[in-house]
Protein backbone atom coordinates (compact mmCIF):
# COMPACT_ATOMS: atom_id res chain seq x y z
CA UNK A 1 7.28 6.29 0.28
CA UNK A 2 6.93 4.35 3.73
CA UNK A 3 4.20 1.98 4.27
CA UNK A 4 2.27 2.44 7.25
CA UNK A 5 1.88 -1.04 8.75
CA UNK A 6 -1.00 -0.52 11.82
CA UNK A 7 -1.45 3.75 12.62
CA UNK A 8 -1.82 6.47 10.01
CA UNK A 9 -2.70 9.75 9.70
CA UNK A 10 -3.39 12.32 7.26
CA UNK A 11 -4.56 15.91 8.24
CA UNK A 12 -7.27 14.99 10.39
CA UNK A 13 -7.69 11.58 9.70
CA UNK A 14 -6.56 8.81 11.40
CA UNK A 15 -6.62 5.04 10.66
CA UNK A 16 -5.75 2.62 12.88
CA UNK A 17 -5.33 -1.09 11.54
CA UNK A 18 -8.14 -3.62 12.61
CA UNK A 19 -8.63 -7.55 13.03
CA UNK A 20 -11.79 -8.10 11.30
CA UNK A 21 -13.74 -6.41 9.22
CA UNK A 22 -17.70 -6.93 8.77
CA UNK A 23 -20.19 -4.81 7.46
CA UNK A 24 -22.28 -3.18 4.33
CA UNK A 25 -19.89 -2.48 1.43
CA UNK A 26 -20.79 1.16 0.51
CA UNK A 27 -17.94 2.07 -2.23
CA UNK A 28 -15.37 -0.07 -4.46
CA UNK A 29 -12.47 1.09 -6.28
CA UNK A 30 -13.10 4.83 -5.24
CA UNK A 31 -13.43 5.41 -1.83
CA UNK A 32 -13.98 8.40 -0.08
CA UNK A 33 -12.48 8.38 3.55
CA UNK A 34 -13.13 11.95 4.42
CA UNK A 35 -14.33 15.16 3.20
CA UNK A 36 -13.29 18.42 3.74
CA UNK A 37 -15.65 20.83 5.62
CA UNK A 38 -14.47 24.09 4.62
CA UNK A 39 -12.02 23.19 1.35
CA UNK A 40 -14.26 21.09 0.02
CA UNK A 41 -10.87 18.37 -0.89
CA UNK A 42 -11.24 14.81 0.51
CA UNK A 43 -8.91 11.92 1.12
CA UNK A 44 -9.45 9.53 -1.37
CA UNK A 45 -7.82 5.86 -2.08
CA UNK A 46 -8.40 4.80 -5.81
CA UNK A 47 -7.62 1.50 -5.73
CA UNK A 48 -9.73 -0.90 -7.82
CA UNK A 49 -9.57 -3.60 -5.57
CA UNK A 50 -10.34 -0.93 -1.74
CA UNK A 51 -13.79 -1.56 -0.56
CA UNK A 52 -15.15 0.83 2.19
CA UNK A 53 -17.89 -0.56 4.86
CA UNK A 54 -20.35 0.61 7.19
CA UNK A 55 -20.48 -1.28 10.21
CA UNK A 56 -23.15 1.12 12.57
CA UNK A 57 -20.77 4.26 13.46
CA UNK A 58 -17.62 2.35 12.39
CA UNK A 59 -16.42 2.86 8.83
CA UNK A 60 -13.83 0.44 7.50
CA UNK A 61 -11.17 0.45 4.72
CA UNK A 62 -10.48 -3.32 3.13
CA UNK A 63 -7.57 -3.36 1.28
CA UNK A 64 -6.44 -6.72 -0.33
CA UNK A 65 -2.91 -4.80 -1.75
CA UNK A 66 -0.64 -1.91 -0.62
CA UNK A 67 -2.85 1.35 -1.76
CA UNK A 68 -2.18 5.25 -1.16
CA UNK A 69 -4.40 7.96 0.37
CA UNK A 70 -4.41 11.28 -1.18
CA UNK A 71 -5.59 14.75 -0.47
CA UNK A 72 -4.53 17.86 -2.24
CA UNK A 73 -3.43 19.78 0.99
CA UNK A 74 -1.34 16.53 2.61
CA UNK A 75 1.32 14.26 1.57
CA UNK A 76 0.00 11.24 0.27
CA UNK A 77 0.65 7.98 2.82
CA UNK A 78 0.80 4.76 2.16
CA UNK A 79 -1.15 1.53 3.63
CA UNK A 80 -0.37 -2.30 4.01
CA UNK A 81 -2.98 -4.47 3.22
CA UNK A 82 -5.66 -5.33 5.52
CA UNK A 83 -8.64 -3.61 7.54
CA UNK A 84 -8.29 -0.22 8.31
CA UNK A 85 -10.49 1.59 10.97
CA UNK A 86 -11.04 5.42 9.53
CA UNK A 87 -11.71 8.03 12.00
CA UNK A 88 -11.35 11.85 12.80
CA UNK A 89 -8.72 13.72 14.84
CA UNK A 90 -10.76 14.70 18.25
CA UNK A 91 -9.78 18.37 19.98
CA UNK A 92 -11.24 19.60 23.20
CA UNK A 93 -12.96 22.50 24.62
CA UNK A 94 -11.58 23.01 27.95
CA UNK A 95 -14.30 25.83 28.51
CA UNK A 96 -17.14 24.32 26.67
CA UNK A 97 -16.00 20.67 28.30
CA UNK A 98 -16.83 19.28 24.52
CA UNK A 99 -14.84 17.30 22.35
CA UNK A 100 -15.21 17.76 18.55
CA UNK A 101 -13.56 16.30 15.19
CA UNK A 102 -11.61 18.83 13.57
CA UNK A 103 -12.68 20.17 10.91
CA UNK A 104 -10.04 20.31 7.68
């Protein structure tokens, strides 16, 4: 499997590699990225060492080794170490003029 070194995605969630991270730690070891609106499946790294942060809107992956996501519907990917900015695939409404995340 290919590690992803600075852009990722998985369904619709995208993670973008980061300088620095700061923040409130809000899960070790288990850390859910993303849930599933309608499937109710999420995308998941179980790494002992993976701590995921709140900084205000932003929420942050720290990885100190290699570590996989997975999610029953998607391939599972691969990331390098370091900080990992997590956020959600954007579509737009041409009529509505709104942009939303998409829901998975």
């Amino acid at each position: 499997m290919k590690t992803a070194k600075t852009n990722a995605q998985q369904g619709d969630v995208v993670l973008r590699k980061v300088i620095t991270a700061a923040g409130k730690v809000v899960s070790r070891g288990r850390c859910v990225l993303a849930e599933g609106e309608a499937t109710g499946h999420a995308h998941i790294v179980d790494d002992e060492e993976a701590e995921l942060l709140r900084d205000g809107e932003r929420i942050l992956l720290r990885l100190t080794r290699a570590a996989t996501v997975v999610h029953e519907e998607h391939k599972p990917i691969r990331l390098s170490p370091g900080v990992w900015e997590i956020g959600r695939v954007q579509e737009y409404d041409y009529f509505s003029r709104m942009a939303r995340p998409v829901a998975d």
